[in-house]
Protein backbone atom coordinates (compact mmCIF):
# COMPACT_ATOMS: atom_id res chain seq x y z
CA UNK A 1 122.14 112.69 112.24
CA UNK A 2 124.74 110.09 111.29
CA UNK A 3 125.97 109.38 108.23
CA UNK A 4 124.00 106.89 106.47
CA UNK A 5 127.37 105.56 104.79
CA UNK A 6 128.85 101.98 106.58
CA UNK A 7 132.08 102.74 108.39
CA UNK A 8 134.91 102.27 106.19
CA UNK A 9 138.32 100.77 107.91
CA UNK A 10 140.51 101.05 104.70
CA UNK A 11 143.53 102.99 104.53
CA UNK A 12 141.39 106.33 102.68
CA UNK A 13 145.69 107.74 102.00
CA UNK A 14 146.97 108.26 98.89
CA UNK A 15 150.33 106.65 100.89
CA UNK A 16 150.36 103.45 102.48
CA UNK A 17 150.77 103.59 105.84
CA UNK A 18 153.31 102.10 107.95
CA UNK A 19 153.04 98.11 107.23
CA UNK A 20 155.60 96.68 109.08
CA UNK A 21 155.01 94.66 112.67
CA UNK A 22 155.81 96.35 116.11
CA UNK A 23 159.10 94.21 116.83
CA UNK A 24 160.63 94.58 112.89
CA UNK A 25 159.41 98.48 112.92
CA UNK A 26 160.99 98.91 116.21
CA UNK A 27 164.21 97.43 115.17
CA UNK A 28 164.97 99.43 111.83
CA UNK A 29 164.02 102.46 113.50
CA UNK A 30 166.45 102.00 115.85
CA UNK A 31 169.07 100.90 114.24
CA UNK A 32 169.31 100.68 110.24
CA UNK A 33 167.18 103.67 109.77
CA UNK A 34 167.25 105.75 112.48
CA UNK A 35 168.31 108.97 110.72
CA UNK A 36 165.52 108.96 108.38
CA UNK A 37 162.86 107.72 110.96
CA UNK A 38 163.79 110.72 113.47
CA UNK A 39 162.11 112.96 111.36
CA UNK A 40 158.56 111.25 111.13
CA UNK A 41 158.09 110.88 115.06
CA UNK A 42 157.62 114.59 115.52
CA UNK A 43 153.42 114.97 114.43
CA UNK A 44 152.76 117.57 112.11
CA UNK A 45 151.97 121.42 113.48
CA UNK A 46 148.51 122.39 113.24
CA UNK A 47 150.03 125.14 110.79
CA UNK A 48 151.18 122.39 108.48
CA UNK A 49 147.43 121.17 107.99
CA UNK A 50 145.02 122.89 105.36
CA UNK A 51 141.46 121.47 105.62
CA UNK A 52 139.36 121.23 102.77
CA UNK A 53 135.52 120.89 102.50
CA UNK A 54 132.61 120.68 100.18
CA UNK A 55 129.07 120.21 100.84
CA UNK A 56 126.67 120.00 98.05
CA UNK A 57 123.01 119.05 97.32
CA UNK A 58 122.47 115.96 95.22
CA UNK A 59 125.10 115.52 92.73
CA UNK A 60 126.40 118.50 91.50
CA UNK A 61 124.59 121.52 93.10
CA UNK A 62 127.54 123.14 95.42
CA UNK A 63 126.52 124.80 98.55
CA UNK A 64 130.46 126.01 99.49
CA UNK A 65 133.79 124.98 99.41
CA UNK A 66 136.30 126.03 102.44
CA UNK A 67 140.10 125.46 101.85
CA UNK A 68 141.70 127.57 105.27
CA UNK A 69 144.65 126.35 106.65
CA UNK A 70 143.70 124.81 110.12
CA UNK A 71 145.43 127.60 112.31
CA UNK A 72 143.35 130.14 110.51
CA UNK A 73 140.16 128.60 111.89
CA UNK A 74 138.30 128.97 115.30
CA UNK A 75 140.24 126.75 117.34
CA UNK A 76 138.59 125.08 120.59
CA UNK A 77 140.24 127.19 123.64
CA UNK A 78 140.03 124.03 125.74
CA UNK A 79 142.94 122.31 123.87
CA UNK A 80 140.92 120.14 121.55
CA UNK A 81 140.89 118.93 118.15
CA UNK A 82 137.77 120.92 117.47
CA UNK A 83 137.65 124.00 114.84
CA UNK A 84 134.83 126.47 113.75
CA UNK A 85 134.38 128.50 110.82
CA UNK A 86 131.08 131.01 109.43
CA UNK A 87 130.89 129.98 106.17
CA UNK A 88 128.92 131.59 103.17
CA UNK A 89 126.69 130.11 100.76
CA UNK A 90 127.32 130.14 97.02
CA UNK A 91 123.77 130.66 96.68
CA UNK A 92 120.44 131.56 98.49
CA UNK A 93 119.10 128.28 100.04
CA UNK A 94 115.79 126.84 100.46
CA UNK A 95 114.74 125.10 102.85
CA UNK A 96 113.49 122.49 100.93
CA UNK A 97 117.23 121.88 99.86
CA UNK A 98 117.88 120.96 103.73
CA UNK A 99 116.78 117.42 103.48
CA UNK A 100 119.73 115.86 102.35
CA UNK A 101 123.65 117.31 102.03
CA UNK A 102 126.72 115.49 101.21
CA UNK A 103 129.94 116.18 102.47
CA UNK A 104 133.26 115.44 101.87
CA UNK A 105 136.45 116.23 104.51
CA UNK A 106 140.34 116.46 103.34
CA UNK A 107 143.12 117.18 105.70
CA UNK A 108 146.16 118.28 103.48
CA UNK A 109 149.57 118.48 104.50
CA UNK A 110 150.94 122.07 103.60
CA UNK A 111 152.03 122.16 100.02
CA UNK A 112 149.48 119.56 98.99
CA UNK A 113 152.36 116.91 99.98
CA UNK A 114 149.72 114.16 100.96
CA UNK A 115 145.76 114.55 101.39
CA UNK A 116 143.87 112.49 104.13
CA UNK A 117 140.18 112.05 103.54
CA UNK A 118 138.30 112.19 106.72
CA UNK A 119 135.30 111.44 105.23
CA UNK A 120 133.65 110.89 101.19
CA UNK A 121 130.20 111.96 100.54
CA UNK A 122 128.80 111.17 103.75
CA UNK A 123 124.87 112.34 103.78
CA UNK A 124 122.63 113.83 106.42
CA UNK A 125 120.38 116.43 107.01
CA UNK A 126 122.18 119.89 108.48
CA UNK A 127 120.84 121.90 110.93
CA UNK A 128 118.32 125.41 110.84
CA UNK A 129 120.13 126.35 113.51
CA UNK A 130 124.07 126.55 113.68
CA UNK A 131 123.90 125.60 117.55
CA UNK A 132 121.78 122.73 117.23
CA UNK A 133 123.29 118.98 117.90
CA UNK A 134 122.46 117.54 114.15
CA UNK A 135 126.18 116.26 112.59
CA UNK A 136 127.42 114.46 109.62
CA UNK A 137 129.84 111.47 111.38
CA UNK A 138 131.99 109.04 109.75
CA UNK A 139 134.38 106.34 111.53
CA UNK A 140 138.10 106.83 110.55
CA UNK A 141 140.31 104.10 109.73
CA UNK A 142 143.09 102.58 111.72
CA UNK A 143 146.84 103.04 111.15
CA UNK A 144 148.13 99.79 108.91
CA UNK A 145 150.74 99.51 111.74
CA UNK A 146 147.59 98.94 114.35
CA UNK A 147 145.23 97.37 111.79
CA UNK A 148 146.55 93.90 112.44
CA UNK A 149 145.95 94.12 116.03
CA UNK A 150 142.50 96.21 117.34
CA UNK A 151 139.05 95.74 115.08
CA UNK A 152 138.00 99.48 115.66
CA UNK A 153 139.78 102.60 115.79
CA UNK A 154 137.29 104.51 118.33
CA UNK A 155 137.68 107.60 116.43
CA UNK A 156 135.27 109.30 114.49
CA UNK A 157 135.45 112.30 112.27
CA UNK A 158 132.63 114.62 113.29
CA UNK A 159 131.02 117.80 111.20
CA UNK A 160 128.01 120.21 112.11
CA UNK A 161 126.63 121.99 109.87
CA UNK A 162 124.31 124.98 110.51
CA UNK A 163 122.17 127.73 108.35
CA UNK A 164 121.38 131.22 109.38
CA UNK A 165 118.00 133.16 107.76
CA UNK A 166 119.57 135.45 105.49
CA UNK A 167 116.98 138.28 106.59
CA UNK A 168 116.55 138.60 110.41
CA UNK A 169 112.84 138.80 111.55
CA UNK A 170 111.16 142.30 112.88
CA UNK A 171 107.71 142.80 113.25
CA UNK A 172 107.68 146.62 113.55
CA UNK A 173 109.64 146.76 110.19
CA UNK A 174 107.99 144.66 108.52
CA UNK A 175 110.58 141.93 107.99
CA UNK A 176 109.87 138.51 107.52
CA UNK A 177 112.12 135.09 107.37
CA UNK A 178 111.91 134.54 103.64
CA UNK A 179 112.78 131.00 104.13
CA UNK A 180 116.20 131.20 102.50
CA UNK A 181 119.78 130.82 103.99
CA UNK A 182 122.99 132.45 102.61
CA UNK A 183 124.91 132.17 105.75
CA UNK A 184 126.61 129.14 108.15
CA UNK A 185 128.43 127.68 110.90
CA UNK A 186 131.27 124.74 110.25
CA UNK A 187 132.05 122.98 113.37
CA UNK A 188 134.64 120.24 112.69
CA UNK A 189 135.81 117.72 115.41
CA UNK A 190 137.42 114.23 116.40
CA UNK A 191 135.19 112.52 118.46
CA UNK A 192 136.24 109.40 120.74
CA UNK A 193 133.46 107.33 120.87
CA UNK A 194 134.62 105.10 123.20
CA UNK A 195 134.57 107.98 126.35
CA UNK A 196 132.38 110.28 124.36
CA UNK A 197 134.59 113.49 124.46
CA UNK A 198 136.85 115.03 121.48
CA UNK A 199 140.63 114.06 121.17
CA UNK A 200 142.91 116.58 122.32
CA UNK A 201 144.25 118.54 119.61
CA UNK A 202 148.19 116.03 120.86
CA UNK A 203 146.46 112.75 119.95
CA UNK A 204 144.83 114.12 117.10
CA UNK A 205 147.49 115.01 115.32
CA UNK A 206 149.92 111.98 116.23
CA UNK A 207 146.76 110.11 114.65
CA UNK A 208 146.87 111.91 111.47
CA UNK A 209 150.37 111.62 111.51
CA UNK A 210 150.10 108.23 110.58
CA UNK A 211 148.59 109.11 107.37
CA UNK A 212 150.08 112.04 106.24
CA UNK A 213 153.80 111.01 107.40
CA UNK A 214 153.82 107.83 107.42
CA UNK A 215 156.53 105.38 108.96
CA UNK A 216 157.88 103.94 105.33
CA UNK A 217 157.95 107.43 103.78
């Protein structure tokens, strides 16, 4: 399901991003500044990234909170910007609590130098299943150097969210699904909506680049 939140194009840094037009940019990087631009053109390694989530129900009820650095996760063997993690409950879930979760997505530069937020809050309904196709999505905002000249970045920041039955069913035991859920799968992704496949894990991380080492810093 998609998030019921309107796409939100504003710069979601706590650091501008890089403001200056193509020509000007172009011509203090390669001449007045080029020493201190040289080191923001290199992307950031996926071991420099920490990601941190938190789903809850309603306001304050917290189902878990991951903080793993990126490189620690399940990454996508097909050389895309596409992670998975098994995640544990804080608590036995209902599911009656399935109806509605919030989540929030941070992508931290190691050290807890800058903090991009993917997405804020953004509600849907998770999945029984941690295979099934139901996602949390939100639309991520363009670089300030592009903002200026495209309406839409294209790219959207994709979860899944899954629950296992805590007890596994079997008849001849005599044990039944007691409805509750203490287990998960995290599947976290940058979709391109505009050819319907994820980025590669490259053009991911020049695009967070943007945000987390910006052109001005």
């Amino acid at each position: 399901m998609l998030c019921s939140l309107p796409f939100c194009l504003q710069p979601q840094t706590r650091r501008p991003s890089c403001l200056l037009p193509p020509p000007l940019r172009y011509c203090l990087h390669g001449s007045l500044q080029a020493p201190a631009s040289k080191a923001n053109k290199t992307p950031p390694a996926l071991n420099d990234l920490l990601f941190v989530v938190n789903a809850r129900t309603g306001e304050y009820s917290t189902l878990f909170t991951l903080s793993k650095p990126c490189d620690e996760l399940q990454v996508d063997p097909n050389g895309i910007f596409k992670f998975a993690v098994d995640i544990d409950l804080e608590s036995s879930l209902k599911k009656e609590a399935i109806r509605e979760i919030k989540v929030t997505w941070n992508v931290v530069l190691r050290g807890w130098k800058d903090v991009f937020n993917m997405m804020e809050s953004c509600s849907g309904k998770a999945s029984l299943v941690p295979e099934a196709e139901d996602l949390f999505s939100k639309e991520l905002p363009l670089p300030g150097c592009c903002s200026n000249m495209v309406t839409a970045s294209s790219l959207v920041a994709e979860i899944k969210l899954g629950f296992c039955c805590e007890n596994y069913i079997d008849e001849e035991e005599g044990i039944e699904d007691d409805g509750k859920f203490k287990r998960g799968k995290l599947s976290l992704g940058i979709m391109n909506t505009k050819h319907w496949r994820y980025l590669s894990m490259d053009d991911a991380l020049r695009h967070l680049q943007h945000f987390l080492l910006p052109c001005d810093a």
